[in-house]
PDB file of N, CA and C in Angstrom:
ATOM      1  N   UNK A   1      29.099 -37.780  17.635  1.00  0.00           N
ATOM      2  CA  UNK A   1      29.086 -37.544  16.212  1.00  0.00           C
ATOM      3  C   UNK A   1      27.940 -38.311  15.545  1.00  0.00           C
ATOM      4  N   UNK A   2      27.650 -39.639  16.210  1.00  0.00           N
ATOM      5  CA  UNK A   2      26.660 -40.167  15.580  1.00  0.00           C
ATOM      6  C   UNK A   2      25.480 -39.467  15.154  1.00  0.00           C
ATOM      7  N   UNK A   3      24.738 -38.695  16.236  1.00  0.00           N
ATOM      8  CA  UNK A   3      23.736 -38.508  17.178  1.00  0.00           C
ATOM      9  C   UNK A   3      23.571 -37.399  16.202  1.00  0.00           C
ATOM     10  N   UNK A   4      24.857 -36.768  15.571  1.00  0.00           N
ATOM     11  CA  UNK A   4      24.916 -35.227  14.851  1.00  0.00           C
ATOM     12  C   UNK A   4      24.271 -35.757  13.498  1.00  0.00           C
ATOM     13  N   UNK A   5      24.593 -37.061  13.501  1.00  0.00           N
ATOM     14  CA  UNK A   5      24.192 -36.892  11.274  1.00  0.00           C
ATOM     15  C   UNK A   5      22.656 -38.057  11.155  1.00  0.00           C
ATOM     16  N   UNK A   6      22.450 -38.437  12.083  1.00  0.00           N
ATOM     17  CA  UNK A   6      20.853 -39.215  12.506  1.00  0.00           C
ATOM     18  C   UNK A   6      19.888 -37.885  12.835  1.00  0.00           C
ATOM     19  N   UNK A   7      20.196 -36.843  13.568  1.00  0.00           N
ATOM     20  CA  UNK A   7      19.081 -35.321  13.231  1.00  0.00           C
ATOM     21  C   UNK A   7      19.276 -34.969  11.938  1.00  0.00           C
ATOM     22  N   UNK A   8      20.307 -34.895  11.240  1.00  0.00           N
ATOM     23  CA  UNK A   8      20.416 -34.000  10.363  1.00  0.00           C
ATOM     24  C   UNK A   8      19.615 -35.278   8.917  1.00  0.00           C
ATOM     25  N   UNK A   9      19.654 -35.871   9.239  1.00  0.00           N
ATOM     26  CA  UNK A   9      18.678 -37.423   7.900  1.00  0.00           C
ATOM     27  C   UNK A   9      17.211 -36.814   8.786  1.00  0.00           C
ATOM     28  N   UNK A  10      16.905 -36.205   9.706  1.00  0.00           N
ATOM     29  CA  UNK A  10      15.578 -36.289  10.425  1.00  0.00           C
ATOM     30  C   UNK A  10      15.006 -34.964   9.873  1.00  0.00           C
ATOM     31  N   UNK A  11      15.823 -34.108  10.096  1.00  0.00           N
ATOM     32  CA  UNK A  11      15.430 -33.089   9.775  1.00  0.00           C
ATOM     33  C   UNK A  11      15.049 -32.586   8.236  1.00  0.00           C
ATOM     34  N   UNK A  12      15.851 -33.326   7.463  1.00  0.00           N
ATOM     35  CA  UNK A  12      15.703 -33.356   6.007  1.00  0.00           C
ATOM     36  C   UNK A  12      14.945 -34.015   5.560  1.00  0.00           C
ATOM     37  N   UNK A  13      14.439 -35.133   5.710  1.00  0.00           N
ATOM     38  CA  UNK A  13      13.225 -36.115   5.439  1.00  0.00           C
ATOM     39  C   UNK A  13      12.300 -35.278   5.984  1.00  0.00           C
ATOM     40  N   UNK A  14      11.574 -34.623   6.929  1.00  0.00           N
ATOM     41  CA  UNK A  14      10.634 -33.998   7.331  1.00  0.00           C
ATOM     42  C   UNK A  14      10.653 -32.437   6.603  1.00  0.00           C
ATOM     43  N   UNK A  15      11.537 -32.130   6.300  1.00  0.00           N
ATOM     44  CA  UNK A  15      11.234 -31.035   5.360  1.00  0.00           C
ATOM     45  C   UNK A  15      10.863 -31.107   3.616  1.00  0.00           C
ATOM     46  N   UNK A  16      11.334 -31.959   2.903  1.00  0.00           N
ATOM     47  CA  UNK A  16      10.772 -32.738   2.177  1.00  0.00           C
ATOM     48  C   UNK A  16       9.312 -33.162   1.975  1.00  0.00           C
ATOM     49  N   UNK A  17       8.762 -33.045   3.116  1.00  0.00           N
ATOM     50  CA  UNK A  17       7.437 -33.921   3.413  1.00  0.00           C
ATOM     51  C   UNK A  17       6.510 -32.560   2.438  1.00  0.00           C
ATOM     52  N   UNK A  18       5.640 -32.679   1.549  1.00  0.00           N
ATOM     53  CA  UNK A  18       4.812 -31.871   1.321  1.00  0.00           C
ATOM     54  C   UNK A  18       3.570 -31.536   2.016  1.00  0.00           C
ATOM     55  N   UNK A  19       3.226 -30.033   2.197  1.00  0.00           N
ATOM     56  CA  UNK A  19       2.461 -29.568   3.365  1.00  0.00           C
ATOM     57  C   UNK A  19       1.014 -30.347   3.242  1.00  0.00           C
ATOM     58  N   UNK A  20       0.667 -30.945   1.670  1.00  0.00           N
ATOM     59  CA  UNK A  20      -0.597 -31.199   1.614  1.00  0.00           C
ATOM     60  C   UNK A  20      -0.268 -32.692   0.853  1.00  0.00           C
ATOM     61  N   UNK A  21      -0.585 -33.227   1.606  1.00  0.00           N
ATOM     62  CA  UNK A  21      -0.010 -34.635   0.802  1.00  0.00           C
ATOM     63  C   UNK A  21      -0.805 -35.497  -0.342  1.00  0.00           C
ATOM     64  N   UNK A  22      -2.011 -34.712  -0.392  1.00  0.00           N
ATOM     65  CA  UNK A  22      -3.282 -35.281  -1.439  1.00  0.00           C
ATOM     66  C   UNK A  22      -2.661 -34.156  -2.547  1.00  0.00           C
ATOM     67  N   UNK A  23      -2.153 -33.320  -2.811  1.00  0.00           N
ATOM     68  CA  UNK A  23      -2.115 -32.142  -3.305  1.00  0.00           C
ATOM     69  C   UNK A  23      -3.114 -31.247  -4.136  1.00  0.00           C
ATOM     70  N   UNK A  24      -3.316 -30.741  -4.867  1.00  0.00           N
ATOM     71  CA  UNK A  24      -4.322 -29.786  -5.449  1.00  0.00           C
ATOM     72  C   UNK A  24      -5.101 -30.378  -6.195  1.00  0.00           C
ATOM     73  N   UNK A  25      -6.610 -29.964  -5.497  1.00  0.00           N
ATOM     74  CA  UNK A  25      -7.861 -31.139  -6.313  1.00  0.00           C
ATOM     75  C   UNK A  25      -7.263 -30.617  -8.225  1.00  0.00           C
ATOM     76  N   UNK A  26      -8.109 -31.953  -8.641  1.00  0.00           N
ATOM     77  CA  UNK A  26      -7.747 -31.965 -10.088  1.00  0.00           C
ATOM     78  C   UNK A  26      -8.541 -30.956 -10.565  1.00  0.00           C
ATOM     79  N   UNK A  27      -8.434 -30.334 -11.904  1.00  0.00           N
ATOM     80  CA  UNK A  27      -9.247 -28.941 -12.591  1.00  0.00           C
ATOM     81  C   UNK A  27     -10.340 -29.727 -12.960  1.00  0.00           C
ATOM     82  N   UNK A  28     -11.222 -28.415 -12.619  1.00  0.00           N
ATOM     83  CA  UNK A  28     -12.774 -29.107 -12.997  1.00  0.00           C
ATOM     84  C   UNK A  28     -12.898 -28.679 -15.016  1.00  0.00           C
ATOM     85  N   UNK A  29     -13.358 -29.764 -15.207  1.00  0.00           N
ATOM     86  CA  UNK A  29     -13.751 -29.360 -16.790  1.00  0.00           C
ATOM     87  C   UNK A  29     -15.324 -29.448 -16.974  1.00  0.00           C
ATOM     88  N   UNK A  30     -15.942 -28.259 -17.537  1.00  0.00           N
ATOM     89  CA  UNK A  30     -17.452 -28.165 -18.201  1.00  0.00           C
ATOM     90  C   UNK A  30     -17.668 -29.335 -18.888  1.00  0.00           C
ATOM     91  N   UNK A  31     -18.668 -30.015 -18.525  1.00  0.00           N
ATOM     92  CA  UNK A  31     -19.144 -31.234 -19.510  1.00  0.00           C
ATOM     93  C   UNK A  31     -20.287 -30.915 -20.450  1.00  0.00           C
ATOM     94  N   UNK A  32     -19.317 -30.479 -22.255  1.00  0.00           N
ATOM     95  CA  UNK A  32     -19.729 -29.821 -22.848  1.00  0.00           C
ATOM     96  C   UNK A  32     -19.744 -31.245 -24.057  1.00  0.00           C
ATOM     97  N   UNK A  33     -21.089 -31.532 -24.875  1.00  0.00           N
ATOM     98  CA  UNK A  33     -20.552 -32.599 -25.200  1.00  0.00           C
ATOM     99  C   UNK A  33     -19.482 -32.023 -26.399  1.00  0.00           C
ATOM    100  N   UNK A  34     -19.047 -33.560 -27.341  1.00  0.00           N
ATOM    101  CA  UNK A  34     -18.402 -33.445 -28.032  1.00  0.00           C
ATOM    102  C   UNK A  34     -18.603 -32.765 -29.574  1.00  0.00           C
ATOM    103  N   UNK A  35     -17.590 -31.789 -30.260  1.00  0.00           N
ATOM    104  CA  UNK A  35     -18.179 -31.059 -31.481  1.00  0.00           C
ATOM    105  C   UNK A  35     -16.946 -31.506 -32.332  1.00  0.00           C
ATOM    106  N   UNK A  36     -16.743 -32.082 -33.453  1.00  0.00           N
ATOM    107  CA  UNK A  36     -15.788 -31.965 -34.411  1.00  0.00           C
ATOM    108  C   UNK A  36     -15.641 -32.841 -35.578  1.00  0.00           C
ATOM    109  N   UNK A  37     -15.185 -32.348 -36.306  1.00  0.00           N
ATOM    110  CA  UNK A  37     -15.068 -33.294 -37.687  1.00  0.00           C
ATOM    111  C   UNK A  37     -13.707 -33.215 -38.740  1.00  0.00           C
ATOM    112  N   UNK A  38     -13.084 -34.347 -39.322  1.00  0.00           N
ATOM    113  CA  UNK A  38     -11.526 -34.412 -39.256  1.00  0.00           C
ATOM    114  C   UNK A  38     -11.745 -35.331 -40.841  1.00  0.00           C
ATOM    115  N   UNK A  39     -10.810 -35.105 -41.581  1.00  0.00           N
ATOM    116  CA  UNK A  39     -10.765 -36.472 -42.922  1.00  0.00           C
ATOM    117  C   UNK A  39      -8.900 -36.169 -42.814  1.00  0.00           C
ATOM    118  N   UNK A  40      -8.766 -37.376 -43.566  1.00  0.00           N
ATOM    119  CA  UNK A  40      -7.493 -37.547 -44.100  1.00  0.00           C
ATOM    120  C   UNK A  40      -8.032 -38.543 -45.320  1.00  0.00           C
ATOM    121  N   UNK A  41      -6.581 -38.557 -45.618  1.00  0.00           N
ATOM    122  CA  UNK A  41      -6.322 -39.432 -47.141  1.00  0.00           C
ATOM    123  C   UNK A  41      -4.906 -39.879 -47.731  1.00  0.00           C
ATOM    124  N   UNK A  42      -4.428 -40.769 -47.948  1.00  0.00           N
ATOM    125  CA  UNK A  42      -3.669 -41.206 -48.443  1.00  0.00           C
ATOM    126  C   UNK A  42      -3.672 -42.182 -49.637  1.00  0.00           C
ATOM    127  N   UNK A  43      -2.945 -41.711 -50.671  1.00  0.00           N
ATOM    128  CA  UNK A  43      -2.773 -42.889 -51.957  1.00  0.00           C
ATOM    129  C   UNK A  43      -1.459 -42.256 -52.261  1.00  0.00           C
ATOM    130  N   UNK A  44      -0.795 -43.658 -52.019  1.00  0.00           N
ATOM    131  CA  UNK A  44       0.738 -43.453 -52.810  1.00  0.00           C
ATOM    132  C   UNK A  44       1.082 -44.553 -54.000  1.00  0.00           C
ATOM    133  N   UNK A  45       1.519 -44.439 -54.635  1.00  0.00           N
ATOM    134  CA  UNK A  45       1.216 -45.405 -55.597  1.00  0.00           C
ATOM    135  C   UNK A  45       2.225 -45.928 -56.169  1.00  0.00           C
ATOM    136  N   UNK A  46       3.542 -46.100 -55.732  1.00  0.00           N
ATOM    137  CA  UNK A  46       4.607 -46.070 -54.944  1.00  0.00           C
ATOM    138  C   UNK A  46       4.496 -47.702 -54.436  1.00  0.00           C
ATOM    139  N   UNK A  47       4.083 -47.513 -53.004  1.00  0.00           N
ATOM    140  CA  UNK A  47       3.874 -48.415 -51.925  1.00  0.00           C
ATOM    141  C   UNK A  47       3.093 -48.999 -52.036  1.00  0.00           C
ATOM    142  N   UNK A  48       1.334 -48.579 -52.620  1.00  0.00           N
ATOM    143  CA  UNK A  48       0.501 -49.188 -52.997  1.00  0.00           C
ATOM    144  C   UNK A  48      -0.307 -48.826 -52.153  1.00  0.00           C
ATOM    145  N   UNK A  49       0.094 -47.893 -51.318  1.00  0.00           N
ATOM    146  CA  UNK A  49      -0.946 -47.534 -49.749  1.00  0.00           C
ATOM    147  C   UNK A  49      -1.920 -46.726 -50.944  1.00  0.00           C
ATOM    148  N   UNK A  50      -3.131 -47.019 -50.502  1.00  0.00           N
ATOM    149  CA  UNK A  50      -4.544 -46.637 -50.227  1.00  0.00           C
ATOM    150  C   UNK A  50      -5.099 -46.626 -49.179  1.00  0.00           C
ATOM    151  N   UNK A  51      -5.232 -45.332 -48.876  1.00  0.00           N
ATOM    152  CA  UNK A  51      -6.384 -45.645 -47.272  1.00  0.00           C
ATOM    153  C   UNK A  51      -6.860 -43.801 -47.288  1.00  0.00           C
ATOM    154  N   UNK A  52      -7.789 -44.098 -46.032  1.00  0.00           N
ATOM    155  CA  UNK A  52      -8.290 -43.034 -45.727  1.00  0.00           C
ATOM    156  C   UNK A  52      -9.420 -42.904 -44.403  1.00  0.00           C
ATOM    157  N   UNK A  53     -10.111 -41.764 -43.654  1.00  0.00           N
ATOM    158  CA  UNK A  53     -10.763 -41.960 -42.742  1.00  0.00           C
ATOM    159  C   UNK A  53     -11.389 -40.237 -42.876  1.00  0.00           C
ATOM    160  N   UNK A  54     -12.470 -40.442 -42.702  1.00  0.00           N
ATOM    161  CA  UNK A  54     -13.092 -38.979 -41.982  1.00  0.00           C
ATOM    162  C   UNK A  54     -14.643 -39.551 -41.013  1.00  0.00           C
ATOM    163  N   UNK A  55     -14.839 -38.287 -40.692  1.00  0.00           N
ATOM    164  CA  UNK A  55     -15.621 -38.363 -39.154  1.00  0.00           C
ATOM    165  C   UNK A  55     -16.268 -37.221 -38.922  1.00  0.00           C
ATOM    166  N   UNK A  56     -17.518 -37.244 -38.378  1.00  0.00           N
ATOM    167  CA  UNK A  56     -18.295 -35.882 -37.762  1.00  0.00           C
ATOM    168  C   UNK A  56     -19.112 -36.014 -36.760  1.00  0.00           C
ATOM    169  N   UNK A  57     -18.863 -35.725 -35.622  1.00  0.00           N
ATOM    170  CA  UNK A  57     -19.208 -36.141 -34.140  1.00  0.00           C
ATOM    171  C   UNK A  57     -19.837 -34.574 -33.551  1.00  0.00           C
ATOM    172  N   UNK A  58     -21.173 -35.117 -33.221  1.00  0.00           N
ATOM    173  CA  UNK A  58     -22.165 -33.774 -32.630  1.00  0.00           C
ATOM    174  C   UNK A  58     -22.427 -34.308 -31.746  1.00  0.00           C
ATOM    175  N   UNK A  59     -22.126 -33.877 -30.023  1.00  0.00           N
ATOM    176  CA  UNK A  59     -22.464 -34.596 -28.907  1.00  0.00           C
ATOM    177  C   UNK A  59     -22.236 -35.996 -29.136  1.00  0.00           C
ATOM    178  N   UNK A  60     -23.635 -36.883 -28.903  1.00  0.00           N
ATOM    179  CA  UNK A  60     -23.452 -38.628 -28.873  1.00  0.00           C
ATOM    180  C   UNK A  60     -23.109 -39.049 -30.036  1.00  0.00           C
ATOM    181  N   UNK A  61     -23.846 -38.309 -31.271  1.00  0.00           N
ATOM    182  CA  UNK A  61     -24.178 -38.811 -32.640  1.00  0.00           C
ATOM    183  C   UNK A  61     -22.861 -38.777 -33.319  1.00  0.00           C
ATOM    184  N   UNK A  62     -22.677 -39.603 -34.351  1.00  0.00           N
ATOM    185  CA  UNK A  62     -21.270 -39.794 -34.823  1.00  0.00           C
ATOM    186  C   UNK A  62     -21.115 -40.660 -36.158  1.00  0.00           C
ATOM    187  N   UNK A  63     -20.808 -40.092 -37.797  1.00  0.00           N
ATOM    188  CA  UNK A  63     -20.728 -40.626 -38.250  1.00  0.00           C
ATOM    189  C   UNK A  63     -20.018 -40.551 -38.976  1.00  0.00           C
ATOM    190  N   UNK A  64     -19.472 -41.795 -39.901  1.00  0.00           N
ATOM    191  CA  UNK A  64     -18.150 -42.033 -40.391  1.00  0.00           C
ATOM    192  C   UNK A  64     -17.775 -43.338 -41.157  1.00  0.00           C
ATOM    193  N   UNK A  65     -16.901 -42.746 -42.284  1.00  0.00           N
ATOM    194  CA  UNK A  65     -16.503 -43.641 -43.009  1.00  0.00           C
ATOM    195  C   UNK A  65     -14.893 -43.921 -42.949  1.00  0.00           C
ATOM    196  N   UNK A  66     -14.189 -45.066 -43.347  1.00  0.00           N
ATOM    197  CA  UNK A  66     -12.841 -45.129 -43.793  1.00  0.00           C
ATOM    198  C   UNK A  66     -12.869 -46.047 -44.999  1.00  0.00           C
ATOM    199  N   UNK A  67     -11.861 -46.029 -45.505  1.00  0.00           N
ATOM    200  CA  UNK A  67     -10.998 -47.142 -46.729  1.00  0.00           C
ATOM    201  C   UNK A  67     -10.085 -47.718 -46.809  1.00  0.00           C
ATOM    202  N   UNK A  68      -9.778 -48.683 -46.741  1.00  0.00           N
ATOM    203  CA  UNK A  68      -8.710 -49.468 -47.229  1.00  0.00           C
ATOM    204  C   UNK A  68      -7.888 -50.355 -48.603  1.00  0.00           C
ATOM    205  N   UNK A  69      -7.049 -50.284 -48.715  1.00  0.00           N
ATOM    206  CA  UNK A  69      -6.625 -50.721 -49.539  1.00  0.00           C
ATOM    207  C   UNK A  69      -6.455 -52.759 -49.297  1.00  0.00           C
ATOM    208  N   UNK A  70      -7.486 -53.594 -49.776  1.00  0.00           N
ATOM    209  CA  UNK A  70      -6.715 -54.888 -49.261  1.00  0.00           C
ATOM    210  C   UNK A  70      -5.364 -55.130 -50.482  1.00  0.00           C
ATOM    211  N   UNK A  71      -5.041 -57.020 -49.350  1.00  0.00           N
ATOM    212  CA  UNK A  71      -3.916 -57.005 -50.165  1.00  0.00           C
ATOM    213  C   UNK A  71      -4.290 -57.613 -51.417  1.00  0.00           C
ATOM    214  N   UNK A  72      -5.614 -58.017 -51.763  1.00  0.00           N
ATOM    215  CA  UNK A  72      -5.657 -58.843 -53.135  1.00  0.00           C
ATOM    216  C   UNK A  72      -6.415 -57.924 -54.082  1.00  0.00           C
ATOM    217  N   UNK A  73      -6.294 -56.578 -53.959  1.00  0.00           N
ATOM    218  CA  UNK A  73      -6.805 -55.254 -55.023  1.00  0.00           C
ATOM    219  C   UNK A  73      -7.806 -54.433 -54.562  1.00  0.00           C
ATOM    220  N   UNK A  74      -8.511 -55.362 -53.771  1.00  0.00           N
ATOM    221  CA  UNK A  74      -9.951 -54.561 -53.652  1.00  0.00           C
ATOM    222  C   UNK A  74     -10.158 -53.475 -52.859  1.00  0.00           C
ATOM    223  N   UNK A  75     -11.108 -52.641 -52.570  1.00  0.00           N
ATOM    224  CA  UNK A  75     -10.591 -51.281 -51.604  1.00  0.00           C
ATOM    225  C   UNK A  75     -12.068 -52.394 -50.552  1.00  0.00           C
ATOM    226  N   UNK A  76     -11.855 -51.938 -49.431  1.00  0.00           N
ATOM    227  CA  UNK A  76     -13.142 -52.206 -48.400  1.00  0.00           C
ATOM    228  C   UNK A  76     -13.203 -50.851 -47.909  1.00  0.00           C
ATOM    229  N   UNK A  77     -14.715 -50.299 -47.823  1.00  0.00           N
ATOM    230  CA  UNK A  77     -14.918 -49.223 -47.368  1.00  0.00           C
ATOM    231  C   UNK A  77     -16.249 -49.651 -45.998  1.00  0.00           C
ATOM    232  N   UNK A  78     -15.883 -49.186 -45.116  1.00  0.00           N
ATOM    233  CA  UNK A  78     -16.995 -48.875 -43.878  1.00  0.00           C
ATOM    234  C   UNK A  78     -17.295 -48.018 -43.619  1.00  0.00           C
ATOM    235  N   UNK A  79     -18.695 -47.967 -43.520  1.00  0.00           N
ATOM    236  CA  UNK A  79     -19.209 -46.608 -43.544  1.00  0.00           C
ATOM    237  C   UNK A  79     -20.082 -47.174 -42.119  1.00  0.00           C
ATOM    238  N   UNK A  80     -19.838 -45.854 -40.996  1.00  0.00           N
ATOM    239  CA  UNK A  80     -20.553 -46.463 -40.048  1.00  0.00           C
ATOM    240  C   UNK A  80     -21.298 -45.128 -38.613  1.00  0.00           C
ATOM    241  N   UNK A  81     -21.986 -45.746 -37.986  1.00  0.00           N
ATOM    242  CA  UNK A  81     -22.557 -44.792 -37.223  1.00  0.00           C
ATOM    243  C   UNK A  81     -22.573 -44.875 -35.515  1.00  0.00           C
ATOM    244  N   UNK A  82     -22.746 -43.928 -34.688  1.00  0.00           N
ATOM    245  CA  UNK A  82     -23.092 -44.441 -33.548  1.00  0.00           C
ATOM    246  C   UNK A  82     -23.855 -43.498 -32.582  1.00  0.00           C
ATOM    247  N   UNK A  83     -24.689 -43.697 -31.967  1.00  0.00           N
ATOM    248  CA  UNK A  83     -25.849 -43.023 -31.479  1.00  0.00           C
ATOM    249  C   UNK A  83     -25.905 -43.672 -29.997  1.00  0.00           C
ATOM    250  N   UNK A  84     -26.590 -42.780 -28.527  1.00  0.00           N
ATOM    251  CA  UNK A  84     -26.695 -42.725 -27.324  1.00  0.00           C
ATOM    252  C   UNK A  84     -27.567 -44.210 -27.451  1.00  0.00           C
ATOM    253  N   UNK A  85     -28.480 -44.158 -28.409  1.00  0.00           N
ATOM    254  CA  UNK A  85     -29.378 -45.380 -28.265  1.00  0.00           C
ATOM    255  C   UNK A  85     -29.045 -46.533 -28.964  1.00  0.00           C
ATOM    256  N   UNK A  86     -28.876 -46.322 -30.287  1.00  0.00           N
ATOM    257  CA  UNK A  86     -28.410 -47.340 -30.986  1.00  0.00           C
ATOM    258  C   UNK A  86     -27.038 -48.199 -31.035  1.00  0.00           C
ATOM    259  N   UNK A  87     -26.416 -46.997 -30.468  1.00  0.00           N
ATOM    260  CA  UNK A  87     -24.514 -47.890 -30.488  1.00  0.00           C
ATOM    261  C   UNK A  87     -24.131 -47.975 -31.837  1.00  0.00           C
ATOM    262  N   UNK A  88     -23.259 -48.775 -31.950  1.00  0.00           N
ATOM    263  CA  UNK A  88     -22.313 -48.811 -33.654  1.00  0.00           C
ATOM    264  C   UNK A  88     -22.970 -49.423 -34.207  1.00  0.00           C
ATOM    265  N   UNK A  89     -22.857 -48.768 -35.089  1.00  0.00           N
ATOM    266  CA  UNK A  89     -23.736 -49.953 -36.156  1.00  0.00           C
ATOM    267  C   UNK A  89     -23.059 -49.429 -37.411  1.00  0.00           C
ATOM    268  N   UNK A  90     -22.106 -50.798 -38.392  1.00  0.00           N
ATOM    269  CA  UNK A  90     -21.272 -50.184 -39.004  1.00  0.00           C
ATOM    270  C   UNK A  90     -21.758 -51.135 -40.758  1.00  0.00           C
ATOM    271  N   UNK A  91     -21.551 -50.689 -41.727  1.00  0.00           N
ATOM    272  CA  UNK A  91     -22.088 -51.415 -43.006  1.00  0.00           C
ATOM    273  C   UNK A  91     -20.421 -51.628 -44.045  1.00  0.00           C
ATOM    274  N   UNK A  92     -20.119 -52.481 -44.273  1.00  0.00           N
ATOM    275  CA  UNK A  92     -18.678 -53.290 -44.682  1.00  0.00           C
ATOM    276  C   UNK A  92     -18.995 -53.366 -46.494  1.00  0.00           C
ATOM    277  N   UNK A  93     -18.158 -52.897 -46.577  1.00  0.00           N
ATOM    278  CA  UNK A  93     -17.806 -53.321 -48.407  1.00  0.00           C
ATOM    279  C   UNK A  93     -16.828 -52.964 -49.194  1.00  0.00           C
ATOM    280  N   UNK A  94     -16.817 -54.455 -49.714  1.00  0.00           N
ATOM    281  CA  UNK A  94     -15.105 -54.445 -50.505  1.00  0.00           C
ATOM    282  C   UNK A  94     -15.746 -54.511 -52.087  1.00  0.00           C
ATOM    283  N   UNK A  95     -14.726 -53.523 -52.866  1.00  0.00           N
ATOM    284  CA  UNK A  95     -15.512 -53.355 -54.549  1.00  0.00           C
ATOM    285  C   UNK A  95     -14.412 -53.770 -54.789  1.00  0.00           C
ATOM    286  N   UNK A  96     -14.307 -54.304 -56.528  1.00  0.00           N
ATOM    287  CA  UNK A  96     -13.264 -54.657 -56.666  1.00  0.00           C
ATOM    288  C   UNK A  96     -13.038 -56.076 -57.520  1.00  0.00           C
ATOM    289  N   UNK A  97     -11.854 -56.332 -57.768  1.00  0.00           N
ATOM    290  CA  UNK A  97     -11.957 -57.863 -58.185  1.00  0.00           C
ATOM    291  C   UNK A  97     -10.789 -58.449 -57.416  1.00  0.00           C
ATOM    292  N   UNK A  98     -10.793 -59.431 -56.969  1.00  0.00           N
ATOM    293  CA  UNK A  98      -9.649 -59.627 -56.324  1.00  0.00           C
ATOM    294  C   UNK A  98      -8.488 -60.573 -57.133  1.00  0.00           C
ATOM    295  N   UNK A  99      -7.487 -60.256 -57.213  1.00  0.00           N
ATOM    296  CA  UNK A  99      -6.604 -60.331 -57.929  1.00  0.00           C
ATOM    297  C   UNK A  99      -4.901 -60.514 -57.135  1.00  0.00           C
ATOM    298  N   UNK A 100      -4.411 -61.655 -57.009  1.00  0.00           N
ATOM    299  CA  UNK A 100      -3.209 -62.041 -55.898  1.00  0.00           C
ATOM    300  C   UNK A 100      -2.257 -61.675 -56.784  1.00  0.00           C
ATOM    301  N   UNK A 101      -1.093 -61.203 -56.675  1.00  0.00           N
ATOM    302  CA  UNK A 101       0.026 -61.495 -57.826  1.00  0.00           C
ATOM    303  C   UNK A 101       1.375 -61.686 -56.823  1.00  0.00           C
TER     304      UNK A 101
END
């Protein structure tokens, strides 16, 4: 009886086994560069949220601003860029008066 349920764990583990054990190469994708451009926005005034972000990306080139709301009034906006050669290069500014309460 032993002998009966030690084939039958043998036989089932080996059928289990998948025929290709690397399984199916991964899908090839066209290396097409990148195309797109996106904004959002939010002000609730409510919560006090201010913010926002948009973007426009052609292949390497890429540029873009966001906003924030800080917490002492002022908005900071970055407006920024990035290029195959140049990399990020981003320009920072908060308008505003700042004001704690």
């Amino acid at each position: 009886m032993y002998k009966l349920v030690l084939a039958a764990v043998v036989v089932v583990t080996v059928a289990a086994r998948p025929s290709d054990p690397y399984g199916p190469p991964p899908p090839a994708y066209p290396d097409t560069p990148a195309e797109y451009q996106f904004s959002y926005g939010v002000k609730d005034d409510y919560s006090k949220n201010d913010y926002g972000h948009s973007e426009d990306r052609s292949g390497y080139n890429t540029q873009g601003q966001y906003q924030v709301l800080l917490p002492d009034g002022r908005v900071q906006t970055v407006e920024y860029s990035v290029t195959k050669d140049g990399g990020f290069v981003a320009n920072v500014v908060a308008k505003g008066v700042s004001a704690y309460s």
